[in-house]
PDB file of N, CA and C in Angstrom:
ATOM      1  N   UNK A   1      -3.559  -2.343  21.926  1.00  0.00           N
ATOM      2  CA  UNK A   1      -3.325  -1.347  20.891  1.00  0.00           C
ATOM      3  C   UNK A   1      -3.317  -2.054  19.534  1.00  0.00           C
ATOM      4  N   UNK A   2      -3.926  -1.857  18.693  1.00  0.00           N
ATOM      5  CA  UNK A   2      -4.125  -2.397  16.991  1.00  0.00           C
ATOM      6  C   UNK A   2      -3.078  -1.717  16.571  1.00  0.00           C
ATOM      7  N   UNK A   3      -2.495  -2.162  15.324  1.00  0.00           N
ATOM      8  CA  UNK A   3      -1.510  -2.286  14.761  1.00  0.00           C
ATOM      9  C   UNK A   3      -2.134  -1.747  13.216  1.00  0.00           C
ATOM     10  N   UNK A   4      -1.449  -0.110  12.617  1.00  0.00           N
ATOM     11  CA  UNK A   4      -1.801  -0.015  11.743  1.00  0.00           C
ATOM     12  C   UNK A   4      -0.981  -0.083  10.689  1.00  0.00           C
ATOM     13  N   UNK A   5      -1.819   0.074   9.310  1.00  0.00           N
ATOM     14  CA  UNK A   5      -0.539  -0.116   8.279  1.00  0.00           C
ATOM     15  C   UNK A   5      -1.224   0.785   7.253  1.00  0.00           C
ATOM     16  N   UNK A   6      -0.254   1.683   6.501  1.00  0.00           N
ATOM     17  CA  UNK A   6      -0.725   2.904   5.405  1.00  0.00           C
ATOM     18  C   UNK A   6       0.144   1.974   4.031  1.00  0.00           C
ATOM     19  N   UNK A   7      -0.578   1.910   2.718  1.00  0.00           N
ATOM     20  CA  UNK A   7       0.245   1.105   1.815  1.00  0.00           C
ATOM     21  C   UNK A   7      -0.077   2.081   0.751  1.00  0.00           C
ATOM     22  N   UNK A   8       0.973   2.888   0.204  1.00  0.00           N
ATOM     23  CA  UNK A   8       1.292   3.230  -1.069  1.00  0.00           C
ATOM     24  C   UNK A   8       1.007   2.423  -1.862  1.00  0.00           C
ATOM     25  N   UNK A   9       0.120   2.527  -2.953  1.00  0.00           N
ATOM     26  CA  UNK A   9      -0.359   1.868  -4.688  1.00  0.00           C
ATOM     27  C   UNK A   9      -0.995   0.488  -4.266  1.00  0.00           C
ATOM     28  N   UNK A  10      -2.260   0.378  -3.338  1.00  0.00           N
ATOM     29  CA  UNK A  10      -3.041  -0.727  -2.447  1.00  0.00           C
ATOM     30  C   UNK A  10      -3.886  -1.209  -3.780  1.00  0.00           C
ATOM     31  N   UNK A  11      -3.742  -0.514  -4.937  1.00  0.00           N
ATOM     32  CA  UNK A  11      -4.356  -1.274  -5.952  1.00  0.00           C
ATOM     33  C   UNK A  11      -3.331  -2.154  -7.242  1.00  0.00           C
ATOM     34  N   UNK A  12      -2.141  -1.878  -6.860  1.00  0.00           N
ATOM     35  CA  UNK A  12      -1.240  -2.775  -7.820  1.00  0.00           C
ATOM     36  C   UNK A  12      -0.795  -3.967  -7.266  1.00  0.00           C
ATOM     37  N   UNK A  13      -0.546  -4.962  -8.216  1.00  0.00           N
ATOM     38  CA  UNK A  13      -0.115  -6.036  -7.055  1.00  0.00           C
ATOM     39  C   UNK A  13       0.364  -6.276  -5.772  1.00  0.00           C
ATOM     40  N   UNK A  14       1.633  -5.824  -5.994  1.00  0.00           N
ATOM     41  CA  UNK A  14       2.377  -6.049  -4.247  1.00  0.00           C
ATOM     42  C   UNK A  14       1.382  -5.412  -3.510  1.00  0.00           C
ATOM     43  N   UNK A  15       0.847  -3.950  -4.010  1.00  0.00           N
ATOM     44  CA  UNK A  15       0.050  -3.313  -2.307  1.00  0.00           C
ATOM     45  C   UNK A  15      -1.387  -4.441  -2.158  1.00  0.00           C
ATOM     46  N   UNK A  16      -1.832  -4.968  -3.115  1.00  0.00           N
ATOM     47  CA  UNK A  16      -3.063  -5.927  -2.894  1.00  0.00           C
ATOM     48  C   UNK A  16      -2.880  -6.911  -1.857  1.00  0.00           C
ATOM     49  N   UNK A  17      -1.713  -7.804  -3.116  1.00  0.00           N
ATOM     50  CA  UNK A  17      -0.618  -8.678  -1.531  1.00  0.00           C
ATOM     51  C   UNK A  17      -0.511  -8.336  -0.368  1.00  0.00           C
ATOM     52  N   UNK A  18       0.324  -7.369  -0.122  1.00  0.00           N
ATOM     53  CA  UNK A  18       0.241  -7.253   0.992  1.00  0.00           C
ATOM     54  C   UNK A  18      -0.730  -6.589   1.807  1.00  0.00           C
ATOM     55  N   UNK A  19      -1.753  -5.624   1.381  1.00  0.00           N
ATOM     56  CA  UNK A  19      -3.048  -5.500   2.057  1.00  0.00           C
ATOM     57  C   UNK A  19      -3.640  -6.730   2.571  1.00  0.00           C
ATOM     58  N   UNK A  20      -3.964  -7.895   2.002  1.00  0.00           N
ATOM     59  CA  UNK A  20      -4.084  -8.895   2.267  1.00  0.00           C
ATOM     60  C   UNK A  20      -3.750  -9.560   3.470  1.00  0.00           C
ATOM     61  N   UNK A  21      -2.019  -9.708   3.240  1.00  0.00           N
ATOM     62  CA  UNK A  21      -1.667 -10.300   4.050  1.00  0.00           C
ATOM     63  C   UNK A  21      -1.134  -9.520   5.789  1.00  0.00           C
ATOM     64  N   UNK A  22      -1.660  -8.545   5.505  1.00  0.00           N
ATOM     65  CA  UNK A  22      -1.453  -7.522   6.900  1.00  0.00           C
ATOM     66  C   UNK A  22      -2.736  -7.948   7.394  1.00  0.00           C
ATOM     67  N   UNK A  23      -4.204  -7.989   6.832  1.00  0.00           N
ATOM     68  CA  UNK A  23      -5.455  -8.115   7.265  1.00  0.00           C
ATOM     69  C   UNK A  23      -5.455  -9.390   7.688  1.00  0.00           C
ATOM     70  N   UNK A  24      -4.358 -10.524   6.946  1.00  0.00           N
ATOM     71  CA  UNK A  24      -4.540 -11.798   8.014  1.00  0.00           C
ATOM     72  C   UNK A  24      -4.083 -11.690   9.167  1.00  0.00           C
ATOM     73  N   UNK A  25      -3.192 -11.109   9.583  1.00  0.00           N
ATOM     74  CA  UNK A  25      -2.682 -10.982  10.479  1.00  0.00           C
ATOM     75  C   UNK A  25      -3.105 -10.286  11.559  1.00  0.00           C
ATOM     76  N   UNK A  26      -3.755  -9.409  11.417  1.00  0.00           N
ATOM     77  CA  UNK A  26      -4.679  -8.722  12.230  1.00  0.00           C
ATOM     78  C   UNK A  26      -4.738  -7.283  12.280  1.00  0.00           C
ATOM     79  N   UNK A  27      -3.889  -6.488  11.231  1.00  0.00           N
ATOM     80  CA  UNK A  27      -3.654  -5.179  10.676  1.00  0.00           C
ATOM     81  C   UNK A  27      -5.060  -4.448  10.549  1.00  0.00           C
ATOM     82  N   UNK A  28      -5.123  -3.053  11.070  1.00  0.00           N
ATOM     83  CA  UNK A  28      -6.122  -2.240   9.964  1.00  0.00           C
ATOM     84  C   UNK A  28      -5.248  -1.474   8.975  1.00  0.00           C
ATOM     85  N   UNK A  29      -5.995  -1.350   7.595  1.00  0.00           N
ATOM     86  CA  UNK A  29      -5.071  -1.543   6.333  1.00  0.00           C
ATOM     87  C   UNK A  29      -5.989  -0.071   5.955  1.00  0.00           C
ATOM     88  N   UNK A  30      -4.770   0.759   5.840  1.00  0.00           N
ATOM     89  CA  UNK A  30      -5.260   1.832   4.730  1.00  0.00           C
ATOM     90  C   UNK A  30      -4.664   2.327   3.517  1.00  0.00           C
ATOM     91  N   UNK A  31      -5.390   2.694   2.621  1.00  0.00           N
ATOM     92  CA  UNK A  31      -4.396   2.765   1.756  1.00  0.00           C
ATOM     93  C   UNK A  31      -4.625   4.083   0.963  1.00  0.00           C
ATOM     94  N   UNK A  32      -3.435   4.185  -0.271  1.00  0.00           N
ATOM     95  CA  UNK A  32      -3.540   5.475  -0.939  1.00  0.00           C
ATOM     96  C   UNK A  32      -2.964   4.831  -2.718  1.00  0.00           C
ATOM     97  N   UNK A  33      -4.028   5.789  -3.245  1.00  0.00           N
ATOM     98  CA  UNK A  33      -4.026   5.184  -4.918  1.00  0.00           C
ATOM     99  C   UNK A  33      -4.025   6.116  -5.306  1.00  0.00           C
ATOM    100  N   UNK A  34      -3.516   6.537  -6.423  1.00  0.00           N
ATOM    101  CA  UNK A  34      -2.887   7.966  -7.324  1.00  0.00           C
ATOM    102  C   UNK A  34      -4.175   7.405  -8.803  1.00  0.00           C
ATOM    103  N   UNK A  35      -4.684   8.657  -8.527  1.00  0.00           N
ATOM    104  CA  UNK A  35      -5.913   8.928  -9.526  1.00  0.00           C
ATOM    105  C   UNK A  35      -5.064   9.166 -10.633  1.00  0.00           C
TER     106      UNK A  35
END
């Protein structure tokens, strides 16, 4: 079973960071950005 992760504001720092660092790990990374 894959391991997912939803990240609130994946375009400001911390959500970049940690998009990042979930995808090293072996995460599928989705995210959500406020137009």
């Amino acid at each position: 079973m894959s391991r997912i992760a939803l990240i609130t504001g994946i375009t400001g720092q911390d959500g970049s960071y940690l998009a990042e660092l979930l995808l090293d790990k072996g995460y599928e990374v989705h995210g959500i950005i406020r137009r």
